[in-house]
Protein backbone atom coordinates (compact mmCIF):
# COMPACT_ATOMS: atom_id res chain seq x y z
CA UNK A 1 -4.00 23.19 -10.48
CA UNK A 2 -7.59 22.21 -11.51
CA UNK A 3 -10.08 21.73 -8.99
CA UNK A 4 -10.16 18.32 -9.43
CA UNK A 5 -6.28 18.21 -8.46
CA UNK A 6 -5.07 18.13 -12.99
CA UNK A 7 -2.51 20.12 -14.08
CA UNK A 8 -4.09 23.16 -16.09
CA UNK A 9 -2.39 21.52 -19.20
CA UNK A 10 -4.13 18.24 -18.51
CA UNK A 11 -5.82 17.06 -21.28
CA UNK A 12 -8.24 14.28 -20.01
CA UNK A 13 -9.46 13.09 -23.36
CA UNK A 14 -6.36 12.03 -23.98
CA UNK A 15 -5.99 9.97 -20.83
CA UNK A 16 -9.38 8.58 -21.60
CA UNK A 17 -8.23 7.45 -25.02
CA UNK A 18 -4.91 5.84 -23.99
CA UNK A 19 -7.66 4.02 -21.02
CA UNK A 20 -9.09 2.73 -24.10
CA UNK A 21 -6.16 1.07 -25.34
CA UNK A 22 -5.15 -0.20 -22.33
CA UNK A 23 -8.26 -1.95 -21.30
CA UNK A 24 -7.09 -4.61 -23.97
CA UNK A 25 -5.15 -7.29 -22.65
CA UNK A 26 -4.48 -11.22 -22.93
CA UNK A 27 -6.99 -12.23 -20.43
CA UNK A 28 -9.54 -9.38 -22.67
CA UNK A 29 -8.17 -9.35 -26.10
CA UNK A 30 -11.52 -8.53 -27.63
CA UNK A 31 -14.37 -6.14 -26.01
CA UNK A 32 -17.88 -4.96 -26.42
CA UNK A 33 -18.67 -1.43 -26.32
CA UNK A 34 -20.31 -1.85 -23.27
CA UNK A 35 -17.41 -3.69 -21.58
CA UNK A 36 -15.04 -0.97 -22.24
CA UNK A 37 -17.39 1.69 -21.07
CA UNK A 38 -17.70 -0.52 -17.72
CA UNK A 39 -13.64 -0.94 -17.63
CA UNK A 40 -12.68 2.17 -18.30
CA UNK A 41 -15.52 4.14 -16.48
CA UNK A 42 -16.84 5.84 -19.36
CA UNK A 43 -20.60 6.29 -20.83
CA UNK A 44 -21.70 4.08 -23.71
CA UNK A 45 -21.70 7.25 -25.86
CA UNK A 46 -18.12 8.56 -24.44
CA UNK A 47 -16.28 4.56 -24.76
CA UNK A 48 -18.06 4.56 -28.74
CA UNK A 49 -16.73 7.82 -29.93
CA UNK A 50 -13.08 6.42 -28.42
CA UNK A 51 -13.64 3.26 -29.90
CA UNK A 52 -14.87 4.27 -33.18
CA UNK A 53 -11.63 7.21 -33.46
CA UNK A 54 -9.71 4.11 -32.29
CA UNK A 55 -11.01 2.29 -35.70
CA UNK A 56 -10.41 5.38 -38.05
CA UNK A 57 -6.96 5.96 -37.26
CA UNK A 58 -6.34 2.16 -37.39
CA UNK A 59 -5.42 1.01 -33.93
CA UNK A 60 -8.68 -0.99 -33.24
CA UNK A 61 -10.65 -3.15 -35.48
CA UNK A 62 -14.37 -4.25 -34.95
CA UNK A 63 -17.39 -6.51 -36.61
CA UNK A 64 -19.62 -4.22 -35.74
CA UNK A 65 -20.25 -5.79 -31.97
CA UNK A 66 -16.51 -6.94 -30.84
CA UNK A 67 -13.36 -4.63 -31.07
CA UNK A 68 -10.23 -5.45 -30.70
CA UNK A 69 -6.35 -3.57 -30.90
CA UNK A 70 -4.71 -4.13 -34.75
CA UNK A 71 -0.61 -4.79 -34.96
CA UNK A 72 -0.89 -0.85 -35.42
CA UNK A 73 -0.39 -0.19 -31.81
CA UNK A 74 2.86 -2.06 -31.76
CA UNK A 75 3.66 1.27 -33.63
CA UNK A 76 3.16 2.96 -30.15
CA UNK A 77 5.58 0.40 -28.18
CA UNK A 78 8.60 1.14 -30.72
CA UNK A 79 8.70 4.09 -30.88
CA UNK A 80 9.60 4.29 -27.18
CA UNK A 81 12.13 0.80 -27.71
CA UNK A 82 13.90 2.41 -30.38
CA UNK A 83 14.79 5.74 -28.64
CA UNK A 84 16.25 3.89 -25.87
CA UNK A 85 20.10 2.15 -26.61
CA UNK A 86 19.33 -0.48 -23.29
CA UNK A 87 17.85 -3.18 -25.55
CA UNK A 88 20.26 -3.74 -28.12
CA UNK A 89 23.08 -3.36 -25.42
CA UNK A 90 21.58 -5.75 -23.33
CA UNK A 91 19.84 -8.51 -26.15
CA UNK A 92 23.44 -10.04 -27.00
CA UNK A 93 24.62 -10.14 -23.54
CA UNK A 94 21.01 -11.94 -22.41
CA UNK A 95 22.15 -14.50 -25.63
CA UNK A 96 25.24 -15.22 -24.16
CA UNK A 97 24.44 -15.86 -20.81
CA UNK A 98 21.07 -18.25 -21.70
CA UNK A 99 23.84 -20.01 -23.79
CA UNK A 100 25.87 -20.69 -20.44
CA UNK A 101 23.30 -21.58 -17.89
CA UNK A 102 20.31 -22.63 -20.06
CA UNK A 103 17.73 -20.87 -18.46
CA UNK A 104 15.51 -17.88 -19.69
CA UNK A 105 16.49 -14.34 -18.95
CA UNK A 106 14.84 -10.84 -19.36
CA UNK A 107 15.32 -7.34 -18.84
CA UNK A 108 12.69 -5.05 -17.27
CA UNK A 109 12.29 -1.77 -16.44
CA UNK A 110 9.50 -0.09 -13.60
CA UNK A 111 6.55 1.40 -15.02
CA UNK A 112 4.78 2.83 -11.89
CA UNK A 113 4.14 -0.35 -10.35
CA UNK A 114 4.51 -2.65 -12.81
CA UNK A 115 7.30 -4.62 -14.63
CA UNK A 116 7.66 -4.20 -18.15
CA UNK A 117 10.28 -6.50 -20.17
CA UNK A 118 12.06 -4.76 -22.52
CA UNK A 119 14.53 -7.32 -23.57
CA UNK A 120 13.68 -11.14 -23.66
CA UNK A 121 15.93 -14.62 -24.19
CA UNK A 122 13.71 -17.43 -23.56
CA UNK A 123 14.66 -21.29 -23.28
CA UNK A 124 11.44 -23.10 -23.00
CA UNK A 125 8.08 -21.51 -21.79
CA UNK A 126 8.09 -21.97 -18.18
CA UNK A 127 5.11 -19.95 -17.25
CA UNK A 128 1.30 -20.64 -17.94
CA UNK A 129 1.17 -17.01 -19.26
CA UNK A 130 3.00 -15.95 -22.71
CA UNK A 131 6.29 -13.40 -21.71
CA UNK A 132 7.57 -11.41 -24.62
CA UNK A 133 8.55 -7.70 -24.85
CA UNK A 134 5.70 -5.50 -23.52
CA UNK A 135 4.76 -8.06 -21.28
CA UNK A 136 4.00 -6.41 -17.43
CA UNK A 137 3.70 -8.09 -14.31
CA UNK A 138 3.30 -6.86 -10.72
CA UNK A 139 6.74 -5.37 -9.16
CA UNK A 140 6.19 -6.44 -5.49
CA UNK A 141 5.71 -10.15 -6.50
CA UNK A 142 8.39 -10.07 -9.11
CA UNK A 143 12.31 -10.55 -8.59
CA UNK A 144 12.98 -7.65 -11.10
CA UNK A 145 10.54 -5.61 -9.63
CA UNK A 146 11.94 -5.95 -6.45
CA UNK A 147 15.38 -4.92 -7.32
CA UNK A 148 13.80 -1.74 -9.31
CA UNK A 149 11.97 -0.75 -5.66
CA UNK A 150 14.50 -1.59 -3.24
CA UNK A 151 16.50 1.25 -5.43
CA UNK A 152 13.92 3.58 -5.52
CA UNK A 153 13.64 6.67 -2.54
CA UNK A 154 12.40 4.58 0.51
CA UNK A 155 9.42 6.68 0.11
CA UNK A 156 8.86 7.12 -3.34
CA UNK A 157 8.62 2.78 -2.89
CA UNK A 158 6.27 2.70 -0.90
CA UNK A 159 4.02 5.79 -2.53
CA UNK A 160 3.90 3.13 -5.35
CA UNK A 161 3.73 -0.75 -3.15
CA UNK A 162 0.66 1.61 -1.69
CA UNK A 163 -0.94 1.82 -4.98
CA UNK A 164 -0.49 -1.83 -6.22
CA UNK A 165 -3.03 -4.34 -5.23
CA UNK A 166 -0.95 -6.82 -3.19
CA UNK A 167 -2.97 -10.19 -4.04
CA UNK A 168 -1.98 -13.13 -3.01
CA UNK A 169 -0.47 -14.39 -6.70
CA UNK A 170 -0.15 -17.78 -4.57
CA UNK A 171 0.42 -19.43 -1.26
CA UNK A 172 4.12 -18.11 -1.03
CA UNK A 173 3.83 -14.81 -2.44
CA UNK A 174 4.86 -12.09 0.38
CA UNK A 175 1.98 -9.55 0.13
CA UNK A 176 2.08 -7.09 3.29
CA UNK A 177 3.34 -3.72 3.27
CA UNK A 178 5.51 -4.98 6.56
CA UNK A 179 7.04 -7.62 5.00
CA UNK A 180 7.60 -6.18 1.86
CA UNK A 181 9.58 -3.35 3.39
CA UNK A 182 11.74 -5.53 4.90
CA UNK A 183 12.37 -7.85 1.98
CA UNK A 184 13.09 -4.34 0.08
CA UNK A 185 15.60 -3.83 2.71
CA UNK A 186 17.21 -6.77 2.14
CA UNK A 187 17.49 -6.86 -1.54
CA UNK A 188 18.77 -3.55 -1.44
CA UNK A 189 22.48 -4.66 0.75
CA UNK A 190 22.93 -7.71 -0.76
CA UNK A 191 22.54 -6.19 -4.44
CA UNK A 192 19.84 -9.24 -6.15
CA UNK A 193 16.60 -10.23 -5.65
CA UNK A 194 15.19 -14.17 -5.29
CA UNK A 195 11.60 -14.54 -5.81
CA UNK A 196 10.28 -18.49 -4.72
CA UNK A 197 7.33 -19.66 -6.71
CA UNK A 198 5.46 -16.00 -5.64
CA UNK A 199 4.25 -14.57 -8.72
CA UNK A 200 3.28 -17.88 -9.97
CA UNK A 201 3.12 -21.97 -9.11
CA UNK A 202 6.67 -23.59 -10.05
CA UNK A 203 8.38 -20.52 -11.22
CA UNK A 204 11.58 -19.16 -9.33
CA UNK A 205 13.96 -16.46 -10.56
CA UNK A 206 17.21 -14.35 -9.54
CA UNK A 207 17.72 -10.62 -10.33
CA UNK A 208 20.12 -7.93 -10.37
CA UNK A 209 19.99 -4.55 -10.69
CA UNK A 210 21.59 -2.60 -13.87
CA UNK A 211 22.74 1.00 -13.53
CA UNK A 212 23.23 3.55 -15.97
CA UNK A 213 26.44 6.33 -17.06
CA UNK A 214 25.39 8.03 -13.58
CA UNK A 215 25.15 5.22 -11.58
CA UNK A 216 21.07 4.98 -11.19
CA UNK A 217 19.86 1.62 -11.25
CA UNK A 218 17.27 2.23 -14.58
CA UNK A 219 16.54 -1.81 -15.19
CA UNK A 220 17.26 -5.19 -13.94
CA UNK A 221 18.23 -8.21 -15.52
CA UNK A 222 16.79 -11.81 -14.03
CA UNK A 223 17.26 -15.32 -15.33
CA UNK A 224 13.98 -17.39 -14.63
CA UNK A 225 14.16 -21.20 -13.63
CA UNK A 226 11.34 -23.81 -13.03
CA UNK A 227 11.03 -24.96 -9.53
CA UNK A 228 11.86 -28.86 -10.46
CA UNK A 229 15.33 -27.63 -11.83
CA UNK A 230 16.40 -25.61 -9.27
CA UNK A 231 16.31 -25.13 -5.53
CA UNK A 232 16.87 -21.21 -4.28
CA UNK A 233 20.25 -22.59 -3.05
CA UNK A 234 21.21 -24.01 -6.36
CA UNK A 235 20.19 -20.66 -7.92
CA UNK A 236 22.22 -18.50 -5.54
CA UNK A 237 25.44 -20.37 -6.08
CA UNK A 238 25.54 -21.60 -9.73
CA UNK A 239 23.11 -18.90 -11.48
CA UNK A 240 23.75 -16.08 -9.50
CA UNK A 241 27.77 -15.62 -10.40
CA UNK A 242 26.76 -15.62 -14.14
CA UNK A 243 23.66 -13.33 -13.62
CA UNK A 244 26.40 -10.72 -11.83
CA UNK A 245 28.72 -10.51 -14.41
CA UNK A 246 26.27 -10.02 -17.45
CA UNK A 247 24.79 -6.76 -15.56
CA UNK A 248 27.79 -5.46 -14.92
CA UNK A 249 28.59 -6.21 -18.80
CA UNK A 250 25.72 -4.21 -19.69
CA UNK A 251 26.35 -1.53 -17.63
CA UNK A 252 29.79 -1.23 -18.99
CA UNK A 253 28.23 -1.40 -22.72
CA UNK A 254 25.54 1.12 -21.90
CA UNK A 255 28.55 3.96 -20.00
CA UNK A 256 30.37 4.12 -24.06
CA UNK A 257 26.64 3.89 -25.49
CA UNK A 258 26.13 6.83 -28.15
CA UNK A 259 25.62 9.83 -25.87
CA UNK A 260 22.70 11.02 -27.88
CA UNK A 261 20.65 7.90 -26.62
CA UNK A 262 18.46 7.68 -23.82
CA UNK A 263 18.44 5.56 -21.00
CA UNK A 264 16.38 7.09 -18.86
CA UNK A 265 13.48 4.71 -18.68
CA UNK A 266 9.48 4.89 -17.77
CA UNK A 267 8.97 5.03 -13.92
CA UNK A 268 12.75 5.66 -13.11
């Protein structure tokens, strides 16, 4: 161990540059120099010769005062999707059951303490924000994410609700550790999650959890409703039934799965 508490191996360029690339978002989809120096932490000098090795090998373009990432760091994002069987498992299965109860569902995995969807089937865009593959959202405020934590080591959950920024997404959203716990506790013996209008204005949705061969819960599966169609009651008892039987579908596609592909996911 370093004195600054890295690895010997660590190689901290390398976390700088990935820093780089993820200071790019959909609320910052082009930067200045000097607004990914201030993002990321870095010098002006330090954030240009990142930027500019960014631009050589092709991930970032520029004119000359904004940058901004190029389609080429999609190539970073599939290589990870297409060493992983869970998608393609789970994509005709999501098809299927959008076709039943005409609602949008997803599959997500935990990526420290985000959500990441792997696996989308929308309806109709329900949300003010664009959701396709890639897409991350906060776990605690999320009914995927809350399934992924309430299966997680009670402490290895709360090592990472400690590290999130619990905002208050809006006037419903449950954002103390105290209340979280419990609501972890909760999801976890009755086996889904219902999140009501907390991540965002109008939105509800269900989850369930989805295990792997061994039995580890590596994603979850929601469907996602707009608050005008659906009550939580109405969700519970019509949606919910549906939702149950397409995890357990997936699970039962992903135990005869071609051994020699992964599921172990990010974050698991």
């Amino acid at each position: 161990m370093t004195e600054h508490g890295r690895e010997a191996h660590f190689v901290q360029s390398l976390e700088r540059g990935l820093a780089v690339i993820r200071a790019f978002d959909a609320q910052h989809p082009e930067l200045t120099l000097s607004e990914v120096a201030r993002i990321c932490d870095l010098t002006r000098a330090a954030a240009r010769r990142f930027l500019l090795t960014l631009v050589d090998l092709g991930y970032v373009r520029t004119d000359g005062r904004m940058f901004s990432l190029t389609p080429r760091v999609l190539e970073l994002g599939y290589a990870y999707l297409s060493s992983i069987s869970l998608p393609e498992v789970a994509e005709p299965h999501l098809e299927r059951l959008v076709a039943q109860v005409h609602e949008s569902s997803s599959v997500c995995v935990l990526d420290g303490d985000s959500i990441v969807y792997v696996s989308r089937v929308p309806t109709s865009r329900i949300m003010t924000v664009s959701i396709n593959v890639g897409t991350r959202f906060p776990a605690y405020a999320t009914s995927v994410g809350r399934v992924l934590l309430a299966h997680l080591p009670e402490e290895e959950a709360i090592i990472r609700l400690e590290r999130s920024r619990l905002d208050r997404l809006t006037g419903r959203t449950v954002h103390t550790m105290a209340a979280l716990r419990a609501e972890l506790y909760r999801v976890r013996a009755q086996g889904y999650a219902i999140v009501d209008q907390e991540l965002e204005e109008g939105l509800r949705s269900v989850a369930a959890p989805i295990r792997d061969r061994a039995g580890t819960v590596v994603a979850a599966v929601n469907i996602s409703v707009h608050a005008s169609r659906n009550t939580v009651e109405s969700i519970r008892r019509e949606l919910l039934p549906h939702l149950l039987a397409t995890a357990a579908k997936i699970e039962a596609d992903l135990r005869i799965a071609a051994p020699g592909r992964a599921t172990r996911l990010p974050g698991a």
